[in-house]
Protein backbone atom coordinates (compact mmCIF):
# COMPACT_ATOMS: atom_id res chain seq x y z
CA UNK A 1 264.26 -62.45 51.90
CA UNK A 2 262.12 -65.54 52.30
CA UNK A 3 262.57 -68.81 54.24
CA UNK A 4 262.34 -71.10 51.58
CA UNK A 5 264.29 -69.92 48.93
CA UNK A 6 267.19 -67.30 47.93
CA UNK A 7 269.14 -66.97 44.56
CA UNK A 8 272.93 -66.71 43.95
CA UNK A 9 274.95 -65.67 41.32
CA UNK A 10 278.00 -68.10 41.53
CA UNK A 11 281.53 -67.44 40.02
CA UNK A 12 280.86 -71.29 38.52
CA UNK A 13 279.13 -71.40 35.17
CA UNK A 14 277.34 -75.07 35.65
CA UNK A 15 277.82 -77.98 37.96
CA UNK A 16 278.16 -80.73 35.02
CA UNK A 17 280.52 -81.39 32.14
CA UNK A 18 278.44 -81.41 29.96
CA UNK A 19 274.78 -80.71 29.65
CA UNK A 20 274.20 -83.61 26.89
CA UNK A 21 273.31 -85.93 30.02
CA UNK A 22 269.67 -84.42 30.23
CA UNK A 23 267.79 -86.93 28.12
CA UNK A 24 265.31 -88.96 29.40
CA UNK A 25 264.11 -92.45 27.41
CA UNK A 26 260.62 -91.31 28.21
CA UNK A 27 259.77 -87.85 28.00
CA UNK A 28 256.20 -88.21 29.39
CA UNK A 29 256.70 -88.88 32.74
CA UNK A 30 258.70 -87.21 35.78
CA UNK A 31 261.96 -89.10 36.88
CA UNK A 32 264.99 -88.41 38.90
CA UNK A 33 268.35 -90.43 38.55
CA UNK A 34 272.24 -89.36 40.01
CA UNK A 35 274.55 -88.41 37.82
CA UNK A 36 278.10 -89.89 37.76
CA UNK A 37 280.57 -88.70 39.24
CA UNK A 38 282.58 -87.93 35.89
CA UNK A 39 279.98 -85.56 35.07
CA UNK A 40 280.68 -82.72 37.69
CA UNK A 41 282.77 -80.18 36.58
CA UNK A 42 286.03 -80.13 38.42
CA UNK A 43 285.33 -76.12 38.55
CA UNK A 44 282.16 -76.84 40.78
CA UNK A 45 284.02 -79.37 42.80
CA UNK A 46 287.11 -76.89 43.43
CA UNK A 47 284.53 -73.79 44.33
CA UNK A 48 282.55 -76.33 46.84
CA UNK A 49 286.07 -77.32 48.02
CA UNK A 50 287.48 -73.90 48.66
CA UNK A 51 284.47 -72.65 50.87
CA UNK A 52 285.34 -75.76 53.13
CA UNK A 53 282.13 -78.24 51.29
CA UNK A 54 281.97 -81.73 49.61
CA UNK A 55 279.02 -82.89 47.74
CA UNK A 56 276.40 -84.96 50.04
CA UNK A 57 275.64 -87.31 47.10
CA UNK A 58 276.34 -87.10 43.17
CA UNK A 59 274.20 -84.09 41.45
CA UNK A 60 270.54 -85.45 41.65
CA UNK A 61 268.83 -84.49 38.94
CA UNK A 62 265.23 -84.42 37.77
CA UNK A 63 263.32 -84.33 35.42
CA UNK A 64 259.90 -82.90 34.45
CA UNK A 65 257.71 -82.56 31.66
CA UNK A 66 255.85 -79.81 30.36
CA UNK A 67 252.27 -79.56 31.34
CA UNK A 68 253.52 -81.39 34.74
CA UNK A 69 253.52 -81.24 38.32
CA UNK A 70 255.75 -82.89 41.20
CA UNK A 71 253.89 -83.95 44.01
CA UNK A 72 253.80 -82.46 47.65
CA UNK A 73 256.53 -84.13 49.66
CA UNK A 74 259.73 -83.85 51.73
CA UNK A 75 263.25 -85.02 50.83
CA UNK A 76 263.44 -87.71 53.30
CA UNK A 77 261.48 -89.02 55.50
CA UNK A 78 261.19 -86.39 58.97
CA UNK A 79 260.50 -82.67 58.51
CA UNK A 80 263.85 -80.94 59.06
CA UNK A 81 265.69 -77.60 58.44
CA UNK A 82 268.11 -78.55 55.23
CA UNK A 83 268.81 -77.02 51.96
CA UNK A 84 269.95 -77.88 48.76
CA UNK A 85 271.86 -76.09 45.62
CA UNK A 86 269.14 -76.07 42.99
CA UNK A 87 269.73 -75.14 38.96
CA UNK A 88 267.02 -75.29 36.55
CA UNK A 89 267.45 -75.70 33.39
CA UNK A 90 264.13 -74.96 30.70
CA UNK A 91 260.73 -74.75 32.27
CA UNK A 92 260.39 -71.26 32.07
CA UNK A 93 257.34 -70.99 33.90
CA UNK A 94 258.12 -73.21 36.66
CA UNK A 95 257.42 -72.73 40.12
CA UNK A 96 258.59 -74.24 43.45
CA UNK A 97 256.03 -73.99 46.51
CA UNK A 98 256.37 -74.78 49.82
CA UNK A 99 253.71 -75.42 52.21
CA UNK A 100 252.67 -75.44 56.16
CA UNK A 101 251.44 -78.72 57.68
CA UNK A 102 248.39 -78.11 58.90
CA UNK A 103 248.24 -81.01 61.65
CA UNK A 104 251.18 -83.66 62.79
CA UNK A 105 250.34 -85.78 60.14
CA UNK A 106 252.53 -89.06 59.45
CA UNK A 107 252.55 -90.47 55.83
CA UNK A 108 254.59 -93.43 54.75
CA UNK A 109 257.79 -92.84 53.22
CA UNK A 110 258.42 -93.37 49.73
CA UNK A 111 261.10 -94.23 46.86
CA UNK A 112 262.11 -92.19 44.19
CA UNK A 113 263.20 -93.23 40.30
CA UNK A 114 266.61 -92.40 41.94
CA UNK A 115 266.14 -94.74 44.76
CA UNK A 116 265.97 -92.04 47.48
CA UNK A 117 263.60 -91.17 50.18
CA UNK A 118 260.54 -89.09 50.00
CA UNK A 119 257.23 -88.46 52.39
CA UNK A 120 254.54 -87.48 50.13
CA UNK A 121 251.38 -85.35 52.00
CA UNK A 122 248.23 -84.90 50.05
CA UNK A 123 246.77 -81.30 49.65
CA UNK A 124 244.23 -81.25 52.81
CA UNK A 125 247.01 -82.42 54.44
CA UNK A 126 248.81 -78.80 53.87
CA UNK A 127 248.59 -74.81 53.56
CA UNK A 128 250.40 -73.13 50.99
CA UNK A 129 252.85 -70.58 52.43
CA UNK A 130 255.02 -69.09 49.49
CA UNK A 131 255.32 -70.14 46.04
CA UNK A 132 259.41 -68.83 44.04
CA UNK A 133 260.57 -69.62 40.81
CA UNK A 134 263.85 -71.21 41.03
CA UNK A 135 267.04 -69.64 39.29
CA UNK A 136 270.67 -70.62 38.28
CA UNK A 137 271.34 -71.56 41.00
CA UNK A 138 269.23 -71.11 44.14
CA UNK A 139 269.38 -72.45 47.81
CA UNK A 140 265.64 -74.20 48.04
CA UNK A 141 264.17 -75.75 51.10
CA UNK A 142 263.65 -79.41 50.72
CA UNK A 143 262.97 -80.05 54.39
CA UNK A 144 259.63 -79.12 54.76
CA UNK A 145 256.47 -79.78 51.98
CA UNK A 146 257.31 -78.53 48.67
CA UNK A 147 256.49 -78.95 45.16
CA UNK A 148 256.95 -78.42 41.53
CA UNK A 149 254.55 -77.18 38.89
CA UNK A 150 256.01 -77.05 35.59
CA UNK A 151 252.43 -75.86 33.53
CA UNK A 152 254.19 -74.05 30.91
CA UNK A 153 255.45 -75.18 27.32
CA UNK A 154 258.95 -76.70 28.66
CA UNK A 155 260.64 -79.48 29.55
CA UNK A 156 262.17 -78.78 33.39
CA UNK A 157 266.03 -80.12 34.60
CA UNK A 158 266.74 -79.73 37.96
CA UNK A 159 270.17 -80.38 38.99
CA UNK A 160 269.93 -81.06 43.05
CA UNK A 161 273.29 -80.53 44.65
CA UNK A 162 273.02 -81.38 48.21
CA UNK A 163 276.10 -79.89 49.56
CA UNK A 164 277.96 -80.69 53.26
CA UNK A 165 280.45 -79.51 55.39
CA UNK A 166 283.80 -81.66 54.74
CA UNK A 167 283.86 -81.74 58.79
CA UNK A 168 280.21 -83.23 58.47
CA UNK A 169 280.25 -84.80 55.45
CA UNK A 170 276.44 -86.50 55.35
CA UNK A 171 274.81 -83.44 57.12
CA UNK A 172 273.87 -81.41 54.49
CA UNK A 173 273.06 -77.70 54.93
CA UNK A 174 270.83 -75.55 57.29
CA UNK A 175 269.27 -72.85 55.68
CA UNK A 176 271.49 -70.83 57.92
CA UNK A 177 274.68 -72.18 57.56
CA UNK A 178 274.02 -71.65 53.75
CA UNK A 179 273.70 -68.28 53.73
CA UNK A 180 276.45 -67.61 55.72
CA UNK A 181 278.21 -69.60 53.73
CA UNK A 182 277.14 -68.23 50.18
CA UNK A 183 276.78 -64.61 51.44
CA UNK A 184 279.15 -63.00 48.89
CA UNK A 185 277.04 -64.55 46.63
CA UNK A 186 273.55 -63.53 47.46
């Protein structure tokens, strides 16, 4: 086992409704948006809820296009230990990398499509430590540098669950807590 990512194999068939809601108006450029709340299945929400866990935010999900890549960056704005529930849906040859900064260096926060927080670092900046492809579902690291490369032939869904403890509800996850937490699943 790694420290960026490990894969479970949930009793819950898919954290949305329906599936339908991945479109994107423009199909040639990465975007991110949350999902509404009417779109999580109540079986996700009942799992989450009988493990002792509420949803951080509504399912963030992204989108990328074939051919593309996502940026190196954090989820936020400070490097920190916290994990997310990540499914992928197409882009097939996909890969998620995470990386080592190579010196304290302080970039300037950023927005997302979604209207959320990023720190983007450029590659001199970083050294690549482990590169995963991401399953249905897996618990990915999103507190240190990461990024996406989706160079294959398809389109790439990500639907980012960031998942709390109801007794912490804004928290999110350790990559600790979450395996103790998902370890019938792993």
């Amino acid at each position: 086992m790694n420290d960026y990512c490990f894969d479970l194999n949930l009793p819950v068939a898919h954290p949305l409704v329906d599936s339908g809601i991945l479109t994107c108006n423009n199909e040639d450029e990465p975007v991110s948006w949350f999902c509404d709340h009417k779109d999580v299945s109540l079986e996700f929400t009942t799992f989450l809820d009988r493990l002792g866990l509420t949803m951080t935010y509504p399912i963030l999900i992204f989108y990328t296009p074939a051919g593309q890549d996502i940026p190196i960056h954090i989820d936020g704005v400070v490097i920190s230990d916290r994990v997310v529930m990540n499914w992928c849906v197409g882009g097939i040859d996909s890969q998620m990398q995470w990386y080592s900064l190579k010196d304290n260096n302080i970039t300037e926060a950023k927005i997302t499509t979604a209207g959320t927080p990023y720190t983007r670092y450029e590659s001199e900046q970083v050294d690549l430590v482990h590169t995963q492809q991401i399953k249905w579902p897996s618990m990915v690291q999103i507190g240190i540098p990461h990024r996406i490369t989706n160079y294959g032939p398809e389109k790439r869904w990500v639907l980012s669950c960031d998942i709390s403890l109801k007794s912490n509800p804004e928290a999110g996850l350790t990559r600790a807590q979450a395996q103790e937490i998902f370890k019938p699943w792993m």
